[in-house]
PDB file of N, CA and C in Angstrom:
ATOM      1  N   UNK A   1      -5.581  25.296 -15.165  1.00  0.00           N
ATOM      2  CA  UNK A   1      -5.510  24.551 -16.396  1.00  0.00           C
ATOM      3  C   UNK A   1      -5.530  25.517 -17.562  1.00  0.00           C
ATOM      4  N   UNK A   2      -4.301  25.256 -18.614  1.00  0.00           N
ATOM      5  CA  UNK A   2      -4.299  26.573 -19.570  1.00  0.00           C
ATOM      6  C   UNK A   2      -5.713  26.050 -20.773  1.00  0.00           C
ATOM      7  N   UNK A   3      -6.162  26.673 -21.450  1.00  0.00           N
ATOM      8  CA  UNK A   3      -7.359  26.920 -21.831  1.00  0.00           C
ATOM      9  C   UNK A   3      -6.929  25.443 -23.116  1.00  0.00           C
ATOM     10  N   UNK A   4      -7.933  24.220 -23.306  1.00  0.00           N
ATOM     11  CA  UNK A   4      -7.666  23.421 -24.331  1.00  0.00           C
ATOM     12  C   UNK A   4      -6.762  22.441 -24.409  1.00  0.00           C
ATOM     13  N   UNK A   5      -5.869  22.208 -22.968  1.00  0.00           N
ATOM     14  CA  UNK A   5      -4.586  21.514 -22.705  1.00  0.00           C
ATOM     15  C   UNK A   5      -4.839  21.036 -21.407  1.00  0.00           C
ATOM     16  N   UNK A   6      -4.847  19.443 -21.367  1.00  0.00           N
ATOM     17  CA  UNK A   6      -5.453  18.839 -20.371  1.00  0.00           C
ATOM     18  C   UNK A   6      -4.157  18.191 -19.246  1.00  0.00           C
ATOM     19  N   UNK A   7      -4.256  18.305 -18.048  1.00  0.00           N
ATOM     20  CA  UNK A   7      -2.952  17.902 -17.318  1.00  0.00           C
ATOM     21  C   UNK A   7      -3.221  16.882 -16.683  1.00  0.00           C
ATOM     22  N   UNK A   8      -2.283  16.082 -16.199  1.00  0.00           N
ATOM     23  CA  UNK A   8      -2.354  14.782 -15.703  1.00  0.00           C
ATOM     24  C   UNK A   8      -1.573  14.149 -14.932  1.00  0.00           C
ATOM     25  N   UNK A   9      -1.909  14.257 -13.361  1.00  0.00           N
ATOM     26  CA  UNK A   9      -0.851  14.018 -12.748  1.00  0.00           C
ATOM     27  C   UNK A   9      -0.943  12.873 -12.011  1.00  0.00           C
ATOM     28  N   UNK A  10      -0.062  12.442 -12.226  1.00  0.00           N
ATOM     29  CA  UNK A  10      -0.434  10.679 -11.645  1.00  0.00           C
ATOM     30  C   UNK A  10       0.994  10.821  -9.959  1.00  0.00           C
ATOM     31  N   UNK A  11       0.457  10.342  -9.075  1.00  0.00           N
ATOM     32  CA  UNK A  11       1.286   9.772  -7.798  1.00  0.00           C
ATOM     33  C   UNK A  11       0.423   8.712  -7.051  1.00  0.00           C
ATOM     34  N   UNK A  12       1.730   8.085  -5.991  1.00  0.00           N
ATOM     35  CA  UNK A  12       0.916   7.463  -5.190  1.00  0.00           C
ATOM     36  C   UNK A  12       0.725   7.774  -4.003  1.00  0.00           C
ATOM     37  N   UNK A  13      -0.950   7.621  -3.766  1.00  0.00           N
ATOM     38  CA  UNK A  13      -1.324   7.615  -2.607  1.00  0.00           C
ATOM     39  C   UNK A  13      -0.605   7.308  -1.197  1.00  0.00           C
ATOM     40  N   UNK A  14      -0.780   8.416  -0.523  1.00  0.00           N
ATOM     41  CA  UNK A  14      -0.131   8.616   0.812  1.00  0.00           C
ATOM     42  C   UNK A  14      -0.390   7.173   1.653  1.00  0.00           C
ATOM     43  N   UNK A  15      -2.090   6.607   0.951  1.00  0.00           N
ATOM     44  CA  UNK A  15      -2.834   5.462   2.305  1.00  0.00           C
ATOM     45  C   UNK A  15      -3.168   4.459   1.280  1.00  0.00           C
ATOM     46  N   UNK A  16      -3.107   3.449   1.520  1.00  0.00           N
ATOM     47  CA  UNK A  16      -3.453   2.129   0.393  1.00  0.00           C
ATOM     48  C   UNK A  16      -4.492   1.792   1.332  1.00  0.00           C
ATOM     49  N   UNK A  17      -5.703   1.143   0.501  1.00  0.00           N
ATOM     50  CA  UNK A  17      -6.268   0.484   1.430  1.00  0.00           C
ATOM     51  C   UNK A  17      -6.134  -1.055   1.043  1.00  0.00           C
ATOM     52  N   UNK A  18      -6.723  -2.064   1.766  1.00  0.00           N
ATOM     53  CA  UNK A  18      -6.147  -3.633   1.684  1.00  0.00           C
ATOM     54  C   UNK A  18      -6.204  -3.903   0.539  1.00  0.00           C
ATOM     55  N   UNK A  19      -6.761  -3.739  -0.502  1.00  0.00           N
ATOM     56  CA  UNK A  19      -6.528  -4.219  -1.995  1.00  0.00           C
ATOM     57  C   UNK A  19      -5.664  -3.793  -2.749  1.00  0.00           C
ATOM     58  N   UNK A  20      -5.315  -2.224  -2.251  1.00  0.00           N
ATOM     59  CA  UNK A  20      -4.598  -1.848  -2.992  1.00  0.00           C
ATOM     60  C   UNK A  20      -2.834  -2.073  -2.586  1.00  0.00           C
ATOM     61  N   UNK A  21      -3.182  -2.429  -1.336  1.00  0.00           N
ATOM     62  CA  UNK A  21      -1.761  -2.943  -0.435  1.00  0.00           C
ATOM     63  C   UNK A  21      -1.471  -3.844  -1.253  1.00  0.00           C
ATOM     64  N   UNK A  22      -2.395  -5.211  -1.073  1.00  0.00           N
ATOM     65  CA  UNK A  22      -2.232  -6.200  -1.920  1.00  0.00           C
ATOM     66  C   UNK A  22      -1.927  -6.415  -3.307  1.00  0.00           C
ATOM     67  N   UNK A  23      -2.287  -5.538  -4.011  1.00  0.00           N
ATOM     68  CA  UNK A  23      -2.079  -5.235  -5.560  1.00  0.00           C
ATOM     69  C   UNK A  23      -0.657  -4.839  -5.660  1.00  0.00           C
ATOM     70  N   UNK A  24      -0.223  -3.907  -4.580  1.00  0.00           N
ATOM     71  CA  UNK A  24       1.479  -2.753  -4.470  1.00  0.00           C
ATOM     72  C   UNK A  24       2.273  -3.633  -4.235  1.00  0.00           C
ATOM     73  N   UNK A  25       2.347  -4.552  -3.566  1.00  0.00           N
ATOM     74  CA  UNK A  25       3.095  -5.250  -3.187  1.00  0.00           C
ATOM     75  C   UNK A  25       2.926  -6.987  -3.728  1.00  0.00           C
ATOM     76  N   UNK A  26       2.083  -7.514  -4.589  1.00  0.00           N
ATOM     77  CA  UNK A  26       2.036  -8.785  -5.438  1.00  0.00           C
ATOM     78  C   UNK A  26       1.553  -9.562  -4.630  1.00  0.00           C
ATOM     79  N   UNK A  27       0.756  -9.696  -3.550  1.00  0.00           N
ATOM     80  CA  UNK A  27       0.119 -10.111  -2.750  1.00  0.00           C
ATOM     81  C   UNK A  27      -1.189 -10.622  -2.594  1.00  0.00           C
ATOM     82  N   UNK A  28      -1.376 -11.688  -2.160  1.00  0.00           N
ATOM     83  CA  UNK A  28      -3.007 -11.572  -1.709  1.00  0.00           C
ATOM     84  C   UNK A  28      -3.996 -11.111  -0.436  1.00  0.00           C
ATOM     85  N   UNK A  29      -4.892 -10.976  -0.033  1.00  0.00           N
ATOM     86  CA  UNK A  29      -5.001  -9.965   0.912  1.00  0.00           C
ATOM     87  C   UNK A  29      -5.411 -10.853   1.798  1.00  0.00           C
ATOM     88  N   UNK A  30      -5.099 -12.393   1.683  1.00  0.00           N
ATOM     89  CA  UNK A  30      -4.666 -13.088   2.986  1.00  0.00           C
ATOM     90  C   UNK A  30      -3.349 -12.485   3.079  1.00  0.00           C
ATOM     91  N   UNK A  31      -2.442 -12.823   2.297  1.00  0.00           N
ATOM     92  CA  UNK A  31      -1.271 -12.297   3.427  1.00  0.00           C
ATOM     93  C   UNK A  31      -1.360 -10.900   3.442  1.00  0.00           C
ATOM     94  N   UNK A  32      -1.984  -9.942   3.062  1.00  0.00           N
ATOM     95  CA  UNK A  32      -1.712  -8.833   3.913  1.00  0.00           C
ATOM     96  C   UNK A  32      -2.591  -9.022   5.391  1.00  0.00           C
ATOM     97  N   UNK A  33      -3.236 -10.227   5.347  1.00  0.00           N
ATOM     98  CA  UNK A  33      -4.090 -10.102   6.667  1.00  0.00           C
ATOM     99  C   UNK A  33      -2.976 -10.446   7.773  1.00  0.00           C
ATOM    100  N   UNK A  34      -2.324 -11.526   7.157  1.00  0.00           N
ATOM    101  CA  UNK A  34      -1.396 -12.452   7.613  1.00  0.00           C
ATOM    102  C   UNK A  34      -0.099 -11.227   8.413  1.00  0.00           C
ATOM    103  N   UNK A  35       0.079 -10.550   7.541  1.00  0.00           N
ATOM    104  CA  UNK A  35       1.418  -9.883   8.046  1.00  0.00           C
ATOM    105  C   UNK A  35       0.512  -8.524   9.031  1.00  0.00           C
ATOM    106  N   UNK A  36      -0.487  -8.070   8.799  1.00  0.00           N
ATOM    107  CA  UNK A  36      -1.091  -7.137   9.889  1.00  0.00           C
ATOM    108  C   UNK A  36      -1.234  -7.925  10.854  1.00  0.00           C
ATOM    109  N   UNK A  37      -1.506  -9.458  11.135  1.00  0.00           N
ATOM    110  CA  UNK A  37      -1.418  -9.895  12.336  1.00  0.00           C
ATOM    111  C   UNK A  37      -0.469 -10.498  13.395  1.00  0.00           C
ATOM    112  N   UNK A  38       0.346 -10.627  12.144  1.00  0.00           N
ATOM    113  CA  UNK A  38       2.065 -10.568  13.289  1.00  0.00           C
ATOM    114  C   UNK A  38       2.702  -9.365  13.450  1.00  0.00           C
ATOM    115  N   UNK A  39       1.578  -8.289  13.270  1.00  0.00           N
ATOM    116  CA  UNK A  39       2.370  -7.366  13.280  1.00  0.00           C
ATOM    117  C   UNK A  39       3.230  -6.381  12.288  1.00  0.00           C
ATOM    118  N   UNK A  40       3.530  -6.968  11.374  1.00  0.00           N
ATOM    119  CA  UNK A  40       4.615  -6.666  10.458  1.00  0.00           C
ATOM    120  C   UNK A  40       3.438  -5.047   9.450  1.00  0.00           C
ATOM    121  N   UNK A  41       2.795  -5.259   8.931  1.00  0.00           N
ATOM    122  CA  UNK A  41       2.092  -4.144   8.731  1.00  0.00           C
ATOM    123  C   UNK A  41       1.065  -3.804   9.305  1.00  0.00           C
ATOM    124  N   UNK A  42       0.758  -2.495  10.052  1.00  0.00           N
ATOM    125  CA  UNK A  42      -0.124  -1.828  11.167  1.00  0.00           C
ATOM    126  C   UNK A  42      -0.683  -0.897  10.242  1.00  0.00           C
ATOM    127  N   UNK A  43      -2.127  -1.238  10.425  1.00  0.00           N
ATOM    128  CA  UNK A  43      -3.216  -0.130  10.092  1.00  0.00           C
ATOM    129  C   UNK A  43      -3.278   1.468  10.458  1.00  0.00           C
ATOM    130  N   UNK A  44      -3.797   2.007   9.878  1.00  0.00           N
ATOM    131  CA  UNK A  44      -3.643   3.505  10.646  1.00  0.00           C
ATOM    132  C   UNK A  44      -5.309   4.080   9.997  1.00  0.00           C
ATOM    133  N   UNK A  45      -5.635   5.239  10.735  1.00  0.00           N
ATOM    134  CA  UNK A  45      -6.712   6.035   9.761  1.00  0.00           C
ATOM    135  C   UNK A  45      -8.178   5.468  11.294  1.00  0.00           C
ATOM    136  N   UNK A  46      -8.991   5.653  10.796  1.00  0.00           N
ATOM    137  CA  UNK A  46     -10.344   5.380  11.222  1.00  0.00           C
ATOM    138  C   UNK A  46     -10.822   3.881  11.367  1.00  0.00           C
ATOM    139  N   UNK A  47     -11.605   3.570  12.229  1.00  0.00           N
ATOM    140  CA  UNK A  47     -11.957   1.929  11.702  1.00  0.00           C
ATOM    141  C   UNK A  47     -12.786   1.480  10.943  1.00  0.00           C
ATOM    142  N   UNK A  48     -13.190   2.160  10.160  1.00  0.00           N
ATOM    143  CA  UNK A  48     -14.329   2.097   9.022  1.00  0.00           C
ATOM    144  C   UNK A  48     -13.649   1.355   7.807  1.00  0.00           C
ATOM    145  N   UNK A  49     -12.451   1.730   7.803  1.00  0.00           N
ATOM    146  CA  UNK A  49     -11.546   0.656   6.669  1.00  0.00           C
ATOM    147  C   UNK A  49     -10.352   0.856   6.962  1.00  0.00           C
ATOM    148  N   UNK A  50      -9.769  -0.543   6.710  1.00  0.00           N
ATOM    149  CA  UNK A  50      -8.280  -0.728   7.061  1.00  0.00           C
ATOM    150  C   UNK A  50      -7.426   0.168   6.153  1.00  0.00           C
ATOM    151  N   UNK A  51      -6.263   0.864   6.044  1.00  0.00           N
ATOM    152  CA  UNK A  51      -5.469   1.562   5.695  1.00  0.00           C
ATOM    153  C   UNK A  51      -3.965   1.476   5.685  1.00  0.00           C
ATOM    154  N   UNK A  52      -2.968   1.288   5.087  1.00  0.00           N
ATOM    155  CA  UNK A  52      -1.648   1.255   5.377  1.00  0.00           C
ATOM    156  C   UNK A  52      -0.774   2.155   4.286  1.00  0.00           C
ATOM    157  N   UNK A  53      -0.078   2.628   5.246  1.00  0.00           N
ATOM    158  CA  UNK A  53       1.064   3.841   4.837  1.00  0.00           C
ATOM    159  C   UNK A  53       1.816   3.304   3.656  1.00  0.00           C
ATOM    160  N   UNK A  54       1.810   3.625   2.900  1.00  0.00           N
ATOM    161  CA  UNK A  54       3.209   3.415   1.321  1.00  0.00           C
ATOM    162  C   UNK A  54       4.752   3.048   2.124  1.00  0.00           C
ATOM    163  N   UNK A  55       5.124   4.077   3.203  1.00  0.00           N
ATOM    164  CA  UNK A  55       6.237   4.059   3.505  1.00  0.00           C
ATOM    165  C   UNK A  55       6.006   2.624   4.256  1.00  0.00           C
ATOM    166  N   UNK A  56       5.202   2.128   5.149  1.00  0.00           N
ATOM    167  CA  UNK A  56       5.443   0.951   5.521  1.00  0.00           C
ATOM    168  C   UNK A  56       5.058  -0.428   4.656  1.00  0.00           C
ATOM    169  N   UNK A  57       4.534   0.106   3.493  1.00  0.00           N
ATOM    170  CA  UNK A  57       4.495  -1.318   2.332  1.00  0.00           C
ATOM    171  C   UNK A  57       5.853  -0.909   1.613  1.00  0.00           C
ATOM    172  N   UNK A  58       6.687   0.072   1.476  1.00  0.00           N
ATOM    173  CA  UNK A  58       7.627   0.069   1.007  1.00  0.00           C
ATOM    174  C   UNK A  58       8.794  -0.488   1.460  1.00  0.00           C
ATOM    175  N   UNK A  59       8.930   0.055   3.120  1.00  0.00           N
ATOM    176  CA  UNK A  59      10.081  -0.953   4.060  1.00  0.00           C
ATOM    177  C   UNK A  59       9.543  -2.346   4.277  1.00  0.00           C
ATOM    178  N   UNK A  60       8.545  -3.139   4.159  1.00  0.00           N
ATOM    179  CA  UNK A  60       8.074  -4.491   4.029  1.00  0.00           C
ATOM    180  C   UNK A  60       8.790  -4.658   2.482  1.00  0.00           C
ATOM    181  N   UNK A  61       8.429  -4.327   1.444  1.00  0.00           N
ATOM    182  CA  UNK A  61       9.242  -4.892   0.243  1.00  0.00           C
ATOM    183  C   UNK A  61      10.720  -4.740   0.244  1.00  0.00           C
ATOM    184  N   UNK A  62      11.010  -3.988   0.636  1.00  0.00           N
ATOM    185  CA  UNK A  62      12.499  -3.944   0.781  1.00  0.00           C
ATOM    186  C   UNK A  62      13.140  -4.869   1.713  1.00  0.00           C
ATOM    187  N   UNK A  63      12.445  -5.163   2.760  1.00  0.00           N
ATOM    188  CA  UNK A  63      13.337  -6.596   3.840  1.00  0.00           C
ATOM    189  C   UNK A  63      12.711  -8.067   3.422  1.00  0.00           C
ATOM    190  N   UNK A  64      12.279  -7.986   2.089  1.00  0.00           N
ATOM    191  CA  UNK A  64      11.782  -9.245   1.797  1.00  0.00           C
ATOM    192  C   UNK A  64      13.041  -9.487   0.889  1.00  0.00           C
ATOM    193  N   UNK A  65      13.477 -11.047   1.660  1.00  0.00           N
ATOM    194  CA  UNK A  65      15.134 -11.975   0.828  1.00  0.00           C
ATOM    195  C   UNK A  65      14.214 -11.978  -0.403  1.00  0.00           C
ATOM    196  N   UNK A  66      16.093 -11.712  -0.484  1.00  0.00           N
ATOM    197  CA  UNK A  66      15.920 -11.802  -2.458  1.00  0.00           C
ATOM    198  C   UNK A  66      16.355 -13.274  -2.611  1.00  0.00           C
ATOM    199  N   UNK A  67      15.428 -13.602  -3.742  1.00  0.00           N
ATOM    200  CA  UNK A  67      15.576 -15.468  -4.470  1.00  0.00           C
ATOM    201  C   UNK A  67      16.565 -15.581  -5.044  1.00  0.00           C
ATOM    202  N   UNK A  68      17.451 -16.596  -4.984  1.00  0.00           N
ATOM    203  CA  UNK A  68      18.532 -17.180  -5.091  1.00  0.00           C
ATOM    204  C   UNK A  68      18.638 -17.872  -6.157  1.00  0.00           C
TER     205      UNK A  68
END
């Protein structure tokens, strides 16, 4: 950090956890319960808290039909 000049780097997280799934994607975290249990988004990480990959909340928003 140069001396007096503050940096700020904003990205997203590699791991969402269920709220934040829910928040990324406009959701409530029934249906993210809903779609981890058909399957459609799979947990990863430890079992201490549920976790899901960006890349797989990203290919879930992308195969969701577009409104007509």
């Amino acid at each position: 950090m140069t001396a007096g000049i503050a940096v700020r780097i904003e990205f997203a997280p590699a791991l969402f956890t269920r709220e934040l799934a829910a928040y990324y994607l406009s959701c409530s975290l029934r249906d993210i319960d809903d779609l981890r249990a058909k399957g459609e988004l799979i947990p990863v990480g430890d079992t201490k808290r549920v976790k899901f990959r960006k890349s797989d909340l990203d290919r879930h928003a992308e195969n969701l039909a577009e409104r007509s």
